[in-house]
Every structure is written in C-alpha cells, then in structure tokens.
PDB file of N, CA and C in Angstrom:
ATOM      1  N   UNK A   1       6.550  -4.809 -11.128  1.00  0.00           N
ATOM      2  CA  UNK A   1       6.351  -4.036  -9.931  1.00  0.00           C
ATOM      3  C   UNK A   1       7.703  -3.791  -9.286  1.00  0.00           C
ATOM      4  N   UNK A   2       8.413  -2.579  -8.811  1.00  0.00           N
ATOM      5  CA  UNK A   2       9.015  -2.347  -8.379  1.00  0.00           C
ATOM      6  C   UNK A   2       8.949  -1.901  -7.038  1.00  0.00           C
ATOM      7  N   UNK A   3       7.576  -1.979  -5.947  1.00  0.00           N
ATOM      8  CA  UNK A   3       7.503  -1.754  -4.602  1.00  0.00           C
ATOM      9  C   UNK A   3       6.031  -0.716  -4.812  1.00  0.00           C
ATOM     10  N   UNK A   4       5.910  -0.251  -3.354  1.00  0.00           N
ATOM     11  CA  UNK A   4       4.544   0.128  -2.843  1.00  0.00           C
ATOM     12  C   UNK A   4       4.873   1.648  -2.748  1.00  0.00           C
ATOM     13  N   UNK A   5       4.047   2.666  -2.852  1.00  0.00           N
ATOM     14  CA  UNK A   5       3.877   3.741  -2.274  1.00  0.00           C
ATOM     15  C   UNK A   5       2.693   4.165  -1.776  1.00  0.00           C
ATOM     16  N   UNK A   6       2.390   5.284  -1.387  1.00  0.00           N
ATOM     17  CA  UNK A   6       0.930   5.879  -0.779  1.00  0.00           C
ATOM     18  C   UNK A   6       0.339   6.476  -2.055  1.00  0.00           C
ATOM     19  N   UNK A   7      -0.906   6.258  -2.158  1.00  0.00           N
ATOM     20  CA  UNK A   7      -1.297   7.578  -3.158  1.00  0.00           C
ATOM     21  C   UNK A   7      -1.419   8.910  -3.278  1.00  0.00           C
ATOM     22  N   UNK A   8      -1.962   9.052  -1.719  1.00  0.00           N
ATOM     23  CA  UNK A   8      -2.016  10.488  -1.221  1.00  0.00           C
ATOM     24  C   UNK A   8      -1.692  10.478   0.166  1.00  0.00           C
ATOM     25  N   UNK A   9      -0.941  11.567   0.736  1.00  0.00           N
ATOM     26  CA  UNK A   9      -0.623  11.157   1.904  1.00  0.00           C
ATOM     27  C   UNK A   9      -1.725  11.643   3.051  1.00  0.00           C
ATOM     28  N   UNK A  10      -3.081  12.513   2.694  1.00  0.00           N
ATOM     29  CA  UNK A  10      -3.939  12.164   3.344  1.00  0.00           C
ATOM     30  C   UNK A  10      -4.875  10.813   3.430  1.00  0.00           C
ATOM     31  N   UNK A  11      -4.466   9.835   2.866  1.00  0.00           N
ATOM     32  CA  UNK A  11      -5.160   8.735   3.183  1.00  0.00           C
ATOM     33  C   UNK A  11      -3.979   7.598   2.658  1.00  0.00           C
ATOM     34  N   UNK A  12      -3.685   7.283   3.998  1.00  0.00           N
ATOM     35  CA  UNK A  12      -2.314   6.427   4.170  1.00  0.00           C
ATOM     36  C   UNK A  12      -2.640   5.020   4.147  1.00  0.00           C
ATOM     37  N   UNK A  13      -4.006   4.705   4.136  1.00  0.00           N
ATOM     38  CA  UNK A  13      -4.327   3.599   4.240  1.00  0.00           C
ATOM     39  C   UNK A  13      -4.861   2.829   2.660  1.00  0.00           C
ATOM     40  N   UNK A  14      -4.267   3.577   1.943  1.00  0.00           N
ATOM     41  CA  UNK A  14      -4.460   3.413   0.357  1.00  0.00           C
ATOM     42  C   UNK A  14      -2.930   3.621  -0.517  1.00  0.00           C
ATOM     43  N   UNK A  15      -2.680   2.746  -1.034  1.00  0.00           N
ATOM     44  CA  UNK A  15      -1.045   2.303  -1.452  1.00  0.00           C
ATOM     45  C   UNK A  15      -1.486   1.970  -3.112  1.00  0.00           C
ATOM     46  N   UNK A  16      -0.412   1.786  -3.664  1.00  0.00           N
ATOM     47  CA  UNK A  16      -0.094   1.494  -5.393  1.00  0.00           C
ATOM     48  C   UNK A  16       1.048   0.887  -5.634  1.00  0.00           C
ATOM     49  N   UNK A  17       0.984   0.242  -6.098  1.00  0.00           N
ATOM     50  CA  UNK A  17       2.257  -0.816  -6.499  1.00  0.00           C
ATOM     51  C   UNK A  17       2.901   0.141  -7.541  1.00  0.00           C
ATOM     52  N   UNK A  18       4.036   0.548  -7.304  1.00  0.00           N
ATOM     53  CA  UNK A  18       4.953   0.922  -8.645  1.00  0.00           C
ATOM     54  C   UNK A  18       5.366   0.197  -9.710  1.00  0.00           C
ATOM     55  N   UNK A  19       5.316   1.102 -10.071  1.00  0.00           N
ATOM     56  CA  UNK A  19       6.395   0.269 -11.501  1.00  0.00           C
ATOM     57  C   UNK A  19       7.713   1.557 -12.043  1.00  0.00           C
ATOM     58  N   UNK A  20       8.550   0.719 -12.499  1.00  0.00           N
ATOM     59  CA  UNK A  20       9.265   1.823 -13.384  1.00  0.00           C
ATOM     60  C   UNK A  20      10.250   1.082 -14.557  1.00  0.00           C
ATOM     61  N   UNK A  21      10.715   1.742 -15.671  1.00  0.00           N
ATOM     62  CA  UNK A  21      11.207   1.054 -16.516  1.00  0.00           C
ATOM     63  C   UNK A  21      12.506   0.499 -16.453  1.00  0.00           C
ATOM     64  N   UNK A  22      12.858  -0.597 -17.291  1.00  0.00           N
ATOM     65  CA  UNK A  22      14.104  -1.018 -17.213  1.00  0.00           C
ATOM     66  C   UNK A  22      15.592   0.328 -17.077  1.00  0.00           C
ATOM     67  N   UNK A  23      16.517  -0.001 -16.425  1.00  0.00           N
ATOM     68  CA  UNK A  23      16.800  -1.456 -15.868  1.00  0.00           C
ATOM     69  C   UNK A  23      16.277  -1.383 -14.434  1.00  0.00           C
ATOM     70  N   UNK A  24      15.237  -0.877 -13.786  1.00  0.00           N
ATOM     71  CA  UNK A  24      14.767  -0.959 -12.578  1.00  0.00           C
ATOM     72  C   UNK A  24      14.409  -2.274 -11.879  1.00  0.00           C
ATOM     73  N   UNK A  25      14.906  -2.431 -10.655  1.00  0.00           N
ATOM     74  CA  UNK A  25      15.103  -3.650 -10.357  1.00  0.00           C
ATOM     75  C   UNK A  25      13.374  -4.385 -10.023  1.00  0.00           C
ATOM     76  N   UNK A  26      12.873  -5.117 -10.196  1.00  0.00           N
ATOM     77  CA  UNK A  26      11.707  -5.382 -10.006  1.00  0.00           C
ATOM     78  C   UNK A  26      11.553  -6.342  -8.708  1.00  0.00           C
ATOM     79  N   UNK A  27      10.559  -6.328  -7.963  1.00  0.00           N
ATOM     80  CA  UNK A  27      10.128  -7.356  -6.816  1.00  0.00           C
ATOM     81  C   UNK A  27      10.446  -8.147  -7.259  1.00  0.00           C
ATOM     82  N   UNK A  28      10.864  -9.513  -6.530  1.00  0.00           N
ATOM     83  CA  UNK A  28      10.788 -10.859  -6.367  1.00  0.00           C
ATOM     84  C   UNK A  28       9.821 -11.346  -5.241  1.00  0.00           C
ATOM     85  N   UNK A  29       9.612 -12.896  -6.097  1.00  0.00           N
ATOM     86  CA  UNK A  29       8.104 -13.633  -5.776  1.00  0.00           C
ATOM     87  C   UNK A  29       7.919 -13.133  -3.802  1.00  0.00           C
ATOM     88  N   UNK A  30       9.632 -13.765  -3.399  1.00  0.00           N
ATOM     89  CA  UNK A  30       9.568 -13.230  -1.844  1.00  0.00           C
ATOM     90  C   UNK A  30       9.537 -11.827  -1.290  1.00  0.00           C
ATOM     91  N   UNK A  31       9.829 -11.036  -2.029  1.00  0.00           N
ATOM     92  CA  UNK A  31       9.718  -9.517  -2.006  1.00  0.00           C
ATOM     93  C   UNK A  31       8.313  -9.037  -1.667  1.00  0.00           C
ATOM     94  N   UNK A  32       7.569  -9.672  -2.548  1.00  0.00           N
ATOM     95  CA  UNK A  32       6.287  -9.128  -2.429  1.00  0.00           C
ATOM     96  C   UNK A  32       5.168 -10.055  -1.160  1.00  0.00           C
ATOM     97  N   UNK A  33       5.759 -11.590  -1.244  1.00  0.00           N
ATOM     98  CA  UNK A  33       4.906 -12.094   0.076  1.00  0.00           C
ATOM     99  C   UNK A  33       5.521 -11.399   1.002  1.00  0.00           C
ATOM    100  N   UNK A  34       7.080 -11.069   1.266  1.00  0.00           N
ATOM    101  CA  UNK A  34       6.742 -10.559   3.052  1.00  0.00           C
ATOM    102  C   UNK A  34       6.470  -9.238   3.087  1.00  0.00           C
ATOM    103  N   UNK A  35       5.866  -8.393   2.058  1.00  0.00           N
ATOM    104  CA  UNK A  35       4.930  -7.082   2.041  1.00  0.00           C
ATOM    105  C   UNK A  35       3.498  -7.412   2.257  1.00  0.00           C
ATOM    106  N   UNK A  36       3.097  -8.373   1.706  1.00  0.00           N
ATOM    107  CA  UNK A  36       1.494  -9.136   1.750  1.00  0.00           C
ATOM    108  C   UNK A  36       1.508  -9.464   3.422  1.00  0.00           C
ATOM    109  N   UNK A  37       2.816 -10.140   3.984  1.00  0.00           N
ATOM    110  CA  UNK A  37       2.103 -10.798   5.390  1.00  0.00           C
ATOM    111  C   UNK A  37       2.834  -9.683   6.518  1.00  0.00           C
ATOM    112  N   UNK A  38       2.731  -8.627   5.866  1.00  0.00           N
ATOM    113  CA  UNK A  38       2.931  -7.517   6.998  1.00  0.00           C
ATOM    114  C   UNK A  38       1.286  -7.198   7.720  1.00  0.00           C
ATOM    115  N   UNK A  39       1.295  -7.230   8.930  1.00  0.00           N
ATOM    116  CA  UNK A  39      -0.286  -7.439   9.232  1.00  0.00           C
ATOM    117  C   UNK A  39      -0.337  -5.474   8.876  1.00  0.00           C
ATOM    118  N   UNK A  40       0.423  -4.451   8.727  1.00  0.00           N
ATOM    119  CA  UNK A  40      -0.002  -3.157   8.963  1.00  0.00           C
ATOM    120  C   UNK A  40      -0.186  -3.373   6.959  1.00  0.00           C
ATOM    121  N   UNK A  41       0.161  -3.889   6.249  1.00  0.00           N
ATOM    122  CA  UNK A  41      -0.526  -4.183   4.340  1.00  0.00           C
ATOM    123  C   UNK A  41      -1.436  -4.448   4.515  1.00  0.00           C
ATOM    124  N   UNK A  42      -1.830  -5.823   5.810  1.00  0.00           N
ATOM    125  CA  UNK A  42      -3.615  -6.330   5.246  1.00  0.00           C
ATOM    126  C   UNK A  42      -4.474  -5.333   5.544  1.00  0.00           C
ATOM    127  N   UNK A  43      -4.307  -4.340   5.788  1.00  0.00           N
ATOM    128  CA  UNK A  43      -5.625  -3.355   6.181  1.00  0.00           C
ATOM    129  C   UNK A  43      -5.287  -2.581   5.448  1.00  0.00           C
ATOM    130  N   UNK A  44      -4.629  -2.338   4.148  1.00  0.00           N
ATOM    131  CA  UNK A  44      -4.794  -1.406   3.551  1.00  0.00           C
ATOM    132  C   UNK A  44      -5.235  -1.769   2.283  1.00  0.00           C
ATOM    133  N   UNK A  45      -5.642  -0.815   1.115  1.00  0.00           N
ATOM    134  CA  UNK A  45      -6.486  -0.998   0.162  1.00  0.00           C
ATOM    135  C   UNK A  45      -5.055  -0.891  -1.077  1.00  0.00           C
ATOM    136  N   UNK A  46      -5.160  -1.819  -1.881  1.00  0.00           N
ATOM    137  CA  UNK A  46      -3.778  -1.682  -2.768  1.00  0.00           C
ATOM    138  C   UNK A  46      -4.567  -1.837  -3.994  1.00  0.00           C
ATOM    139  N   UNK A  47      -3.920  -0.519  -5.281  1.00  0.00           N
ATOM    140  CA  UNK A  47      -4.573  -0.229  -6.225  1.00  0.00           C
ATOM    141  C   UNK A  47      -2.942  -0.381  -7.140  1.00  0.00           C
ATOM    142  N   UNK A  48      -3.217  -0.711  -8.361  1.00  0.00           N
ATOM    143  CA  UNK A  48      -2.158  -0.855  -9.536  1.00  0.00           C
ATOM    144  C   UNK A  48      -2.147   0.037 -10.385  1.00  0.00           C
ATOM    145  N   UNK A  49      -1.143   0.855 -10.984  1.00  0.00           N
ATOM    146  CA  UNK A  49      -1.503   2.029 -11.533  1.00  0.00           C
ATOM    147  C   UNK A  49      -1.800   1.189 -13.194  1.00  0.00           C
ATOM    148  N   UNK A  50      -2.692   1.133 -13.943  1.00  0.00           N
ATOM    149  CA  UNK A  50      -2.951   1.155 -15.299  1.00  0.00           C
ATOM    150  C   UNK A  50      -2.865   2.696 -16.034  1.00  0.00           C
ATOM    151  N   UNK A  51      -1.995   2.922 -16.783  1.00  0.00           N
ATOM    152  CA  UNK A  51      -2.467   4.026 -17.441  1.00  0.00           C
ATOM    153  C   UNK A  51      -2.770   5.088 -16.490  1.00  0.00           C
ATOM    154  N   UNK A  52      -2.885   5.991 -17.098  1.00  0.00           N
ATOM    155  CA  UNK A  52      -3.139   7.402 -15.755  1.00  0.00           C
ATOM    156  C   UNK A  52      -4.357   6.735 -14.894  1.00  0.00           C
ATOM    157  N   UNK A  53      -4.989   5.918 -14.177  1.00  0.00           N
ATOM    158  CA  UNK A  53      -5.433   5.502 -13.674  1.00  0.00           C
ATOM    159  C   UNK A  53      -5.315   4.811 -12.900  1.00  0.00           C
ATOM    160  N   UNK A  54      -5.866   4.630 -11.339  1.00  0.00           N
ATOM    161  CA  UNK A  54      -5.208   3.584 -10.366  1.00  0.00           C
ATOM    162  C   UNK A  54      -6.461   2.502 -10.254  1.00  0.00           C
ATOM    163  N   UNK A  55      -6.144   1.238 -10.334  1.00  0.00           N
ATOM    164  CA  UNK A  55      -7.201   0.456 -10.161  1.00  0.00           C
ATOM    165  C   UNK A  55      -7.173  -1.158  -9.236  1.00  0.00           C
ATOM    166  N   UNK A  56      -8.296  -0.969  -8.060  1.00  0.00           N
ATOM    167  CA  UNK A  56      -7.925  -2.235  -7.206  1.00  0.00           C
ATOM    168  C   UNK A  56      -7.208  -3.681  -7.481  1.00  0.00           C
ATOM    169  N   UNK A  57      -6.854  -3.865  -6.680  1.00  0.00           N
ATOM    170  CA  UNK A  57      -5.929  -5.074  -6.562  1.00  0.00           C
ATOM    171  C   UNK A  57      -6.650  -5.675  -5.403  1.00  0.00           C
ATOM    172  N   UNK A  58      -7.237  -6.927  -6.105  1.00  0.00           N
ATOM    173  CA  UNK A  58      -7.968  -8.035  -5.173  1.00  0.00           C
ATOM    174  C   UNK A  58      -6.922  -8.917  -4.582  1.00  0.00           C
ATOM    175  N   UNK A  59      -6.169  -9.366  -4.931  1.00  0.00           N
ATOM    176  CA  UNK A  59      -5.313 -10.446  -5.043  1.00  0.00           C
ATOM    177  C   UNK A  59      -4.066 -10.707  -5.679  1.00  0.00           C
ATOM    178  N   UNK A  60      -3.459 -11.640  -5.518  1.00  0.00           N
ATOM    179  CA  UNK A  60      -2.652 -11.704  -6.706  1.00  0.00           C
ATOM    180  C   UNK A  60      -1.981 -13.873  -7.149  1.00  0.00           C
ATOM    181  N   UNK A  61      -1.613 -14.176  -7.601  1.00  0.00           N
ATOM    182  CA  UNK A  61      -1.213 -15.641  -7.893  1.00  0.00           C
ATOM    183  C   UNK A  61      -0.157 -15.350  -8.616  1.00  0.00           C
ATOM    184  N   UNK A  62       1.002 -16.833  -8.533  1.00  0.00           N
ATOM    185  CA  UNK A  62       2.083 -17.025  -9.383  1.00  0.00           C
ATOM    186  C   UNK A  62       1.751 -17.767 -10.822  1.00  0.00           C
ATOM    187  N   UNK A  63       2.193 -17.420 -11.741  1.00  0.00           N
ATOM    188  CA  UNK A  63       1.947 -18.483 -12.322  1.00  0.00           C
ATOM    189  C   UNK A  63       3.124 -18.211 -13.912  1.00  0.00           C
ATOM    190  N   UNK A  64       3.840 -18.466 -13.955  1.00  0.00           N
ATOM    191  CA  UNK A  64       4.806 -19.059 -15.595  1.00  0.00           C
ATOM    192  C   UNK A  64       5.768 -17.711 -14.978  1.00  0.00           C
ATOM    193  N   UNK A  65       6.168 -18.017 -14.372  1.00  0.00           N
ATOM    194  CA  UNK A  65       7.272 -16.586 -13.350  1.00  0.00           C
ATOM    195  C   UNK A  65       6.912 -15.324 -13.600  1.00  0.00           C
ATOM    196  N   UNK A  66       5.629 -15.176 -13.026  1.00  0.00           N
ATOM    197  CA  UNK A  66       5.205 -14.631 -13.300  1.00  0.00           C
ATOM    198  C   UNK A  66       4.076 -13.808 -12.488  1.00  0.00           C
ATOM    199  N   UNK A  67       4.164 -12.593 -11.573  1.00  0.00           N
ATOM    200  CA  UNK A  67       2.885 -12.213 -10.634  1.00  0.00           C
ATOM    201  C   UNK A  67       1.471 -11.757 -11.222  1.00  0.00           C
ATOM    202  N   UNK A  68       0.586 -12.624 -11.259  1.00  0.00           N
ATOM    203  CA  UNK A  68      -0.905 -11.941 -11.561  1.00  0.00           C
ATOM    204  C   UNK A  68      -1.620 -11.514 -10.864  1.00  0.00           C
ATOM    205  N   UNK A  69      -2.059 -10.368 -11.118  1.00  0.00           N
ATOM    206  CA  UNK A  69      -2.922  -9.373 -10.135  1.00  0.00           C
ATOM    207  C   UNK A  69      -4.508  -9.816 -10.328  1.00  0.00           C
ATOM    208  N   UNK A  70      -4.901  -9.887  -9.177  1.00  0.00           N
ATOM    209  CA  UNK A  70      -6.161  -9.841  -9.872  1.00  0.00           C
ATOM    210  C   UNK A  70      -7.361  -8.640  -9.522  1.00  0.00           C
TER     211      UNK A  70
END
C-alpha cells in the first residue's frame, strides 16, 4: 500500500488504499495507524483495489512484517 485516495469524488466518504509498483515507497506499520486513528478515516468506508475491482476492507492486523487486510 502506498496511501489512500477517494474513489469518486462524488462520494468522498469512500476511499481505496493504493498501491503502485516498485520502487514506490510503501506505508509503514505507523503510516497507516495514524491514518486509521484520524477520527475524519473512521467514518469512512475503505475498499482495496484487487484487480479492476475495488473490494471492502474490514480491518486490518500485523503479522510476519507484514499488513493483513481483512
């Protein structure tokens, strides 16, 4: 993940985690909690792009250095 954008900018309250390829610098573990404990993130709906497709993001955990979405 390389950071957040909007999906559409008529509905601002719906975001996507980017990605982009090397050598693009990617989030770190703290990068992404103080985006999570922004209280204007918790009200929004965050989707992960898979494939031409965007799909919810419940959650996420650390685990083997590593961010899992869930």
């Amino acid at each position: 993940m390389t950071g957040v954008a909007p999906i559409d900018p008529d509905q601002p309250d719906r975001i996507v985690l980017t990605t982009a390829p090397a050598p693009a610098h990617a989030l770190k573990r703290w990068e992404l909690i103080m985006l999570t404990h922004d209280p204007a993130m918790r009200r929004r709906m965050v989707y992960a792009q898979q494939g031409d497709q965007t799909v919810p993001v419940f959650g996420f955990a650390f685990a083997d250095h590593a961010i899992v979405l869930h």
